[in-house]
N, C-alpha and C. Protein backbone atom coordinates (compact mmCIF):
# COMPACT_ATOMS: atom_id res chain seq x y z
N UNK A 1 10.39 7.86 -2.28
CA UNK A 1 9.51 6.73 -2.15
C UNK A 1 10.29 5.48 -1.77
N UNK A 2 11.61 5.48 -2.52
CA UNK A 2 12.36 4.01 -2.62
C UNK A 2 12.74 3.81 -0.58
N UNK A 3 13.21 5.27 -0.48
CA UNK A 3 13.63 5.78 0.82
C UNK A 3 12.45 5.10 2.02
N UNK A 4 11.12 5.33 2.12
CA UNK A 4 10.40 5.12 2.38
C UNK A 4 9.99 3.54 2.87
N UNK A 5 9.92 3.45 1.11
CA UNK A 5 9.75 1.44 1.26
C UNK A 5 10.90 0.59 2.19
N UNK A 6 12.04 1.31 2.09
CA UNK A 6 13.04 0.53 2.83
C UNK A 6 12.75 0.30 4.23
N UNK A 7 12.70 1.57 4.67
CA UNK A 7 12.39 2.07 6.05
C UNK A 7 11.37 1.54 6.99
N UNK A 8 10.42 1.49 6.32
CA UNK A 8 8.70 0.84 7.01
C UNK A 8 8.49 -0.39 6.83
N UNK A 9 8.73 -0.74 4.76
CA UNK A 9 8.51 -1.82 4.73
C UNK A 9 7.40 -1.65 3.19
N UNK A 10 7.01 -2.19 2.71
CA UNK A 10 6.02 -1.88 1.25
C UNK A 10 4.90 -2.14 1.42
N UNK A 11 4.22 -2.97 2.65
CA UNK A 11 2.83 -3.31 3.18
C UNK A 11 2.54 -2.42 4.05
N UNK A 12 3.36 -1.63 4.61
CA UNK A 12 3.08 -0.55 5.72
C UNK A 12 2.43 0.79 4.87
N UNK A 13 3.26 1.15 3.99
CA UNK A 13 3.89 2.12 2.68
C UNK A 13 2.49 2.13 2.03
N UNK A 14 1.84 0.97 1.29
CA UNK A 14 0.53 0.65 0.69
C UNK A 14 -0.26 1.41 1.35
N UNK A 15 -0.24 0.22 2.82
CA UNK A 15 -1.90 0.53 3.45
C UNK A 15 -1.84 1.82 4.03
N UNK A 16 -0.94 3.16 4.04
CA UNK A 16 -1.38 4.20 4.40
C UNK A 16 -1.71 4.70 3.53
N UNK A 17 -1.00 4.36 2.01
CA UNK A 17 -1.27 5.15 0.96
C UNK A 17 -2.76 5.30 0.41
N UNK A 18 -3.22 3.60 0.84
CA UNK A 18 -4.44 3.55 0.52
C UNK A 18 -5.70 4.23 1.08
N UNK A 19 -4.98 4.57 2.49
CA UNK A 19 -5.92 5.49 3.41
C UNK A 19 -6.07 7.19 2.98
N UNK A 20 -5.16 7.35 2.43
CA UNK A 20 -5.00 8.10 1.62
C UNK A 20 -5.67 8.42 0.69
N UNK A 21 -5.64 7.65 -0.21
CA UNK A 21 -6.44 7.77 -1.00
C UNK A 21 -8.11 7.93 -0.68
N UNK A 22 -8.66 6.75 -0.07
CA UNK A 22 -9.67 6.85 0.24
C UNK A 22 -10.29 8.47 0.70
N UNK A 23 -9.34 8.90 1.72
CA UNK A 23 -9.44 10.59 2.71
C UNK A 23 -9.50 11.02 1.06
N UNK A 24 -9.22 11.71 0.31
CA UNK A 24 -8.90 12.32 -0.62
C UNK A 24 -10.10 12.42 -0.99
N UNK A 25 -10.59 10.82 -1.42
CA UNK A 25 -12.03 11.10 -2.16
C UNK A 25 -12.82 11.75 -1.15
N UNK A 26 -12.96 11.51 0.19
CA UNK A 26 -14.38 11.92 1.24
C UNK A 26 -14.26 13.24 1.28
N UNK A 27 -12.84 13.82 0.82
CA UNK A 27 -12.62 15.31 0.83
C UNK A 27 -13.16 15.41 -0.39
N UNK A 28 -12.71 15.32 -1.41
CA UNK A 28 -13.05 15.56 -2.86
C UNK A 28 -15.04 15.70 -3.08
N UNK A 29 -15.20 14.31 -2.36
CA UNK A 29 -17.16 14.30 -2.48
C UNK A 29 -17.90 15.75 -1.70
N UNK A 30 -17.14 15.58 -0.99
CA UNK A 30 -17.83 16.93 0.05
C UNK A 30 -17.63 18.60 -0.59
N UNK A 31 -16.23 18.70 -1.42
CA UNK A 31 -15.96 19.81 -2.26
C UNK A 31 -17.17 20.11 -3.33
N UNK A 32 -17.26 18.75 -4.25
CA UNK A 32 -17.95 18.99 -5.21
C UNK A 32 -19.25 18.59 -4.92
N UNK A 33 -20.21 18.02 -3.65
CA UNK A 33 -21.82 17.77 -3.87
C UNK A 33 -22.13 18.46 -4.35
N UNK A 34 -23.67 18.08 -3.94
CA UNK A 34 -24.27 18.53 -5.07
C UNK A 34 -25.34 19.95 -4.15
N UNK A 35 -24.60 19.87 -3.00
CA UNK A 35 -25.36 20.59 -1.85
C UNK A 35 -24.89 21.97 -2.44
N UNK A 36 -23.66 21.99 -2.78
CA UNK A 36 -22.98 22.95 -2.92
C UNK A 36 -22.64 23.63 -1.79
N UNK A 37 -22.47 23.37 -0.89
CA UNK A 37 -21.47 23.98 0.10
C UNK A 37 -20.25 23.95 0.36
N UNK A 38 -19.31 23.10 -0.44
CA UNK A 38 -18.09 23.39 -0.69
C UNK A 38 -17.17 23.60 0.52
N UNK A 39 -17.35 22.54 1.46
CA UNK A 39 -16.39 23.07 2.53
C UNK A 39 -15.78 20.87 2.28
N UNK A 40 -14.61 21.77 3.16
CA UNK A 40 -13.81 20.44 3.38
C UNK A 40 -13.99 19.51 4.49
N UNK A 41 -13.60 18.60 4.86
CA UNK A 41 -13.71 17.64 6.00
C UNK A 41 -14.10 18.58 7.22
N UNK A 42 -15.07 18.30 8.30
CA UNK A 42 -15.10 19.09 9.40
C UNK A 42 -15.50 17.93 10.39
N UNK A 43 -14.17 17.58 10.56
CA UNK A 43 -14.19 16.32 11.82
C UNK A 43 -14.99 16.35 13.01
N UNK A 44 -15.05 17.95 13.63
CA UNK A 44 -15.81 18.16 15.03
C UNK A 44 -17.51 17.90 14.68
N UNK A 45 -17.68 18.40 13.38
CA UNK A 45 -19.40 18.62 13.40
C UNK A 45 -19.86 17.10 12.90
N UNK A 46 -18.92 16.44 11.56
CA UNK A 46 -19.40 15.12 11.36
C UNK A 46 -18.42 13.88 11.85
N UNK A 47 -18.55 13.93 12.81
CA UNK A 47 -17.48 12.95 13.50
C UNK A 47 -18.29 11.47 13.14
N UNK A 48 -19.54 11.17 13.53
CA UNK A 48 -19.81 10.13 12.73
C UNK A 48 -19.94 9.74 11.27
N UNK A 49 -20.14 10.29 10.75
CA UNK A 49 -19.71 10.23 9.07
C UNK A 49 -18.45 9.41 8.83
N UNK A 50 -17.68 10.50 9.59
CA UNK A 50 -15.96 10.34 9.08
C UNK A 50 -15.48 9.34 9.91
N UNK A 51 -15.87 8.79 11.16
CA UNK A 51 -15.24 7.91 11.78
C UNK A 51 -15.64 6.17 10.92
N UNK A 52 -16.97 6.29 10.06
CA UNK A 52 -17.24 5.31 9.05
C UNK A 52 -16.37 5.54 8.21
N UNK A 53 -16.43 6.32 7.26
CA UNK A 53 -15.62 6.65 6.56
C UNK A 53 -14.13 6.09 6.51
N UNK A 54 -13.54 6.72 7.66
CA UNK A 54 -12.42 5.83 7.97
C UNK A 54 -12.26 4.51 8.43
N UNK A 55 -12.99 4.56 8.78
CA UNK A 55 -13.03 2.84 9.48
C UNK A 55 -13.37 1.67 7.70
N UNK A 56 -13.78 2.23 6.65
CA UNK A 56 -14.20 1.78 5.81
C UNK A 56 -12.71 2.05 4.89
N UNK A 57 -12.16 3.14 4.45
CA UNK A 57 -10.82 3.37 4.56
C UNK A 57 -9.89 2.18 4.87
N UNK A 58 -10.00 1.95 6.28
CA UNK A 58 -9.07 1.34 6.73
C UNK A 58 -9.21 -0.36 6.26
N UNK A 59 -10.37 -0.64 5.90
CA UNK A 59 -10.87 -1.61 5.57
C UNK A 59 -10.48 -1.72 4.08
N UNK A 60 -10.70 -1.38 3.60
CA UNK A 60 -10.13 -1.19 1.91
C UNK A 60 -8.60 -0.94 1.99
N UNK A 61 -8.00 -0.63 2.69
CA UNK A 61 -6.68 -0.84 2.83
C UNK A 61 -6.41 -1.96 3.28
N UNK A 62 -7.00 -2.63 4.16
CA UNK A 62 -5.92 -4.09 4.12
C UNK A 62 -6.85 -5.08 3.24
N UNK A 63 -7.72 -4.75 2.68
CA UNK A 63 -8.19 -5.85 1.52
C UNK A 63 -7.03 -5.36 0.72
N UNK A 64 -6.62 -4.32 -0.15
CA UNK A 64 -6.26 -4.01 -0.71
C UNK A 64 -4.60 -4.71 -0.88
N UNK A 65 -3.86 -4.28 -0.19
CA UNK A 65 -2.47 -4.44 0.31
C UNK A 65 -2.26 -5.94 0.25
N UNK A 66 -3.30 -7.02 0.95
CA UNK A 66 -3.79 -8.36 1.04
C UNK A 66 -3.55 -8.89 0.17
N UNK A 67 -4.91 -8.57 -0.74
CA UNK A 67 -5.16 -9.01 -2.03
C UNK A 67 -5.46 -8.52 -2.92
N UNK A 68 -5.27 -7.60 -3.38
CA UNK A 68 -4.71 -6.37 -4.85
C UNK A 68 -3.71 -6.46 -4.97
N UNK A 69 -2.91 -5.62 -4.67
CA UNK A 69 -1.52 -5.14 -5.15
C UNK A 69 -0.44 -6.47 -4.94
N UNK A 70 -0.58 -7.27 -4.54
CA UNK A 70 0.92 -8.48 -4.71
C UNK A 70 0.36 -8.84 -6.24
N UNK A 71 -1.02 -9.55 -6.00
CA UNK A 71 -1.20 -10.37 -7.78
C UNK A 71 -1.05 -9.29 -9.02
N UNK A 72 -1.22 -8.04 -8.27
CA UNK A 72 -1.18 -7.38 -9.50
C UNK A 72 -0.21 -7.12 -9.86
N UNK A 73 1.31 -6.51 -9.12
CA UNK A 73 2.46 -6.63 -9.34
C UNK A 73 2.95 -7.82 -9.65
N UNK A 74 2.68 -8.94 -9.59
CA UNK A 74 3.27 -9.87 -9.95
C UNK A 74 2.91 -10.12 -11.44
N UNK A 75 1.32 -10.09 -11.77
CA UNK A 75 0.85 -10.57 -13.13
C UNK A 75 1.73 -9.69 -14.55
N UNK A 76 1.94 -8.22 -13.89
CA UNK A 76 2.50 -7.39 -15.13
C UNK A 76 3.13 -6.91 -14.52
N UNK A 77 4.71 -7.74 -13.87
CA UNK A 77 5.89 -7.61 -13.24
C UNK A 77 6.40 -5.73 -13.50
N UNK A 78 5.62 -5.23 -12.54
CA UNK A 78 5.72 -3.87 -11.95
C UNK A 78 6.93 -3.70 -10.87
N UNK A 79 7.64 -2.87 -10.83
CA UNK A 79 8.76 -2.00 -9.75
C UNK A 79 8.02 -1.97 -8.99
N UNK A 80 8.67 -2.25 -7.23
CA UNK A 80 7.83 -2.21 -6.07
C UNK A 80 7.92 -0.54 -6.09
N UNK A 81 8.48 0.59 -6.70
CA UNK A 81 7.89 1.57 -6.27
C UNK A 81 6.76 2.18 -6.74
N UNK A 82 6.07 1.19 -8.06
CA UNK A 82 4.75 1.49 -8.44
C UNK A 82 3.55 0.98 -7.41
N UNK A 83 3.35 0.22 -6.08
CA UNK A 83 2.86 -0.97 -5.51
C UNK A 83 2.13 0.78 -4.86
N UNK A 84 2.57 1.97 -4.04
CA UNK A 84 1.73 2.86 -3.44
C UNK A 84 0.88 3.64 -4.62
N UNK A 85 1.24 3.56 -5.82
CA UNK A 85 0.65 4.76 -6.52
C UNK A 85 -0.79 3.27 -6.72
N UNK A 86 -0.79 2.35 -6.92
CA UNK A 86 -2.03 1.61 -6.80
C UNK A 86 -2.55 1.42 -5.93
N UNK A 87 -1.77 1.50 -4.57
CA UNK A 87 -2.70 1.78 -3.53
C UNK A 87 -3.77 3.11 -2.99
N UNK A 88 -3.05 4.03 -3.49
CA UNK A 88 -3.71 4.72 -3.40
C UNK A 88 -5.27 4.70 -4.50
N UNK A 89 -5.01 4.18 -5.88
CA UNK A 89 -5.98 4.43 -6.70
C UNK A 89 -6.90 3.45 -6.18
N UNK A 90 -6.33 2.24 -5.76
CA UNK A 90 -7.15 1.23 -4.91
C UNK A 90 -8.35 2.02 -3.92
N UNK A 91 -7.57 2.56 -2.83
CA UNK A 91 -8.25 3.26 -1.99
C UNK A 91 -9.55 4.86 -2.55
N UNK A 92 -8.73 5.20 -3.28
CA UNK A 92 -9.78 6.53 -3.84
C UNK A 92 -11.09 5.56 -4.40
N UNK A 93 -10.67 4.88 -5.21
CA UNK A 93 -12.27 4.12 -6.46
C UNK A 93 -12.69 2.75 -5.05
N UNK A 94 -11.93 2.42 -4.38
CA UNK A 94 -12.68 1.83 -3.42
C UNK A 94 -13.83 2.25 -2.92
N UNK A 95 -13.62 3.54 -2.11
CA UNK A 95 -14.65 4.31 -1.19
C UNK A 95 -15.76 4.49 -2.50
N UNK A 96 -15.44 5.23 -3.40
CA UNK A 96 -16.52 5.45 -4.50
C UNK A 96 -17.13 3.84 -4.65
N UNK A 97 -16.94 2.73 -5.15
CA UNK A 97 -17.84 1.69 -4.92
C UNK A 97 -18.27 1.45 -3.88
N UNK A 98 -17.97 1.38 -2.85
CA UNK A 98 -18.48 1.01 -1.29
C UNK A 98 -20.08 0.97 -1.49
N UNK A 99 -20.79 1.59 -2.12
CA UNK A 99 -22.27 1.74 -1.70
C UNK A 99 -23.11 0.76 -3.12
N UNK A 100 -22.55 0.94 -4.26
CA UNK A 100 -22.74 0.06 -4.70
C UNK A 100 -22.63 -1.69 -4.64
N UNK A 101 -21.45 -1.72 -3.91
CA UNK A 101 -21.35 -3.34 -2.74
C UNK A 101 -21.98 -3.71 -2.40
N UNK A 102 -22.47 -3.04 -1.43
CA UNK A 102 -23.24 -2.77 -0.38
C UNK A 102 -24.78 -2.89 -1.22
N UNK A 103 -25.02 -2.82 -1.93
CA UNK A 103 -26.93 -2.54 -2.77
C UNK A 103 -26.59 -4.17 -2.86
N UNK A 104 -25.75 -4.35 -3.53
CA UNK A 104 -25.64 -5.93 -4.06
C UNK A 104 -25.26 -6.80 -3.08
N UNK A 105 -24.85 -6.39 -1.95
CA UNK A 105 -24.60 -7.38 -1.02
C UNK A 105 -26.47 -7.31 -0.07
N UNK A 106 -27.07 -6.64 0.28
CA UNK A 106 -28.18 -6.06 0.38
C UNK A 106 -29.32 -7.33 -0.45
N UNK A 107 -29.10 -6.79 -1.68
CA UNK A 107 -30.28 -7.69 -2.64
C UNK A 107 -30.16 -9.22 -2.78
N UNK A 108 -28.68 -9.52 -2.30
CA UNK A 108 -28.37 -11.09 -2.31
C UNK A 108 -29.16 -11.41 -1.27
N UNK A 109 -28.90 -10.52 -0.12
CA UNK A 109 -29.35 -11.26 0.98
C UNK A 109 -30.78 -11.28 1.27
N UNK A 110 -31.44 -10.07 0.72
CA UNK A 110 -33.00 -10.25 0.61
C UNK A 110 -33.23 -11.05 -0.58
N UNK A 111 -33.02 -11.90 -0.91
CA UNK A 111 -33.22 -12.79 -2.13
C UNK A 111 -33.24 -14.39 -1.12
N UNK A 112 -32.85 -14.36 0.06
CA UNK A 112 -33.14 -15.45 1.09
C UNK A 112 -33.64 -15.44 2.17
């Protein structure tokens, strides 16, 4: 990891990790629905799904990297090689809120 951070850099290092993470969960949701079909990512058949998906991903990664992980390493003076293992958790529980945001960003705005 230390190897890594040197090399790229620790904002580079994050925001893939965080993409990462995010992929993990869209794999993980699709394993366990509730459809029960149990298959993994299938890029050719849901290419629009997943190209949101990622694009939302990618979006939660540089919020993330931005403005998560510096204040948070700083507030409870963390080792920069802990800065990817929060990016990633950043990115996994990101995608899982995304739709809840989204209801509340939704009801604000029908409220004007």
């Amino acid at each position: 990891m230390e190897y890594l951070i040197l090399t790229i850099g620790l904002k580079k290092v994050c925001f893939i990790f965080s993409i990462i993470g995010g992929l993990f969960n869209y794999n993980n949701k699709k394993v366990h629905s509730k459809k029960g079909n149990g298959r993994h990512i299938n890029w050719l058949m849901e290419r629009k799904k997943a190209r949101i998906d990622l694009f939302l991903n990618i979006c939660i990664a540089i919020v993330s990297v931005e403005l998560f992980i510096p204040p948070l390493m700083a507030t409870f003076d963390l080792h920069t090689t802990f800065a990817p293992a929060l990016a990633f958790f950043i990115g996994f529980s990101g995608i899982r809120l995304m739709p809840a945001i989204e209801q509340k960003i939704k009801k604000t705005l029908d409220k004007f």
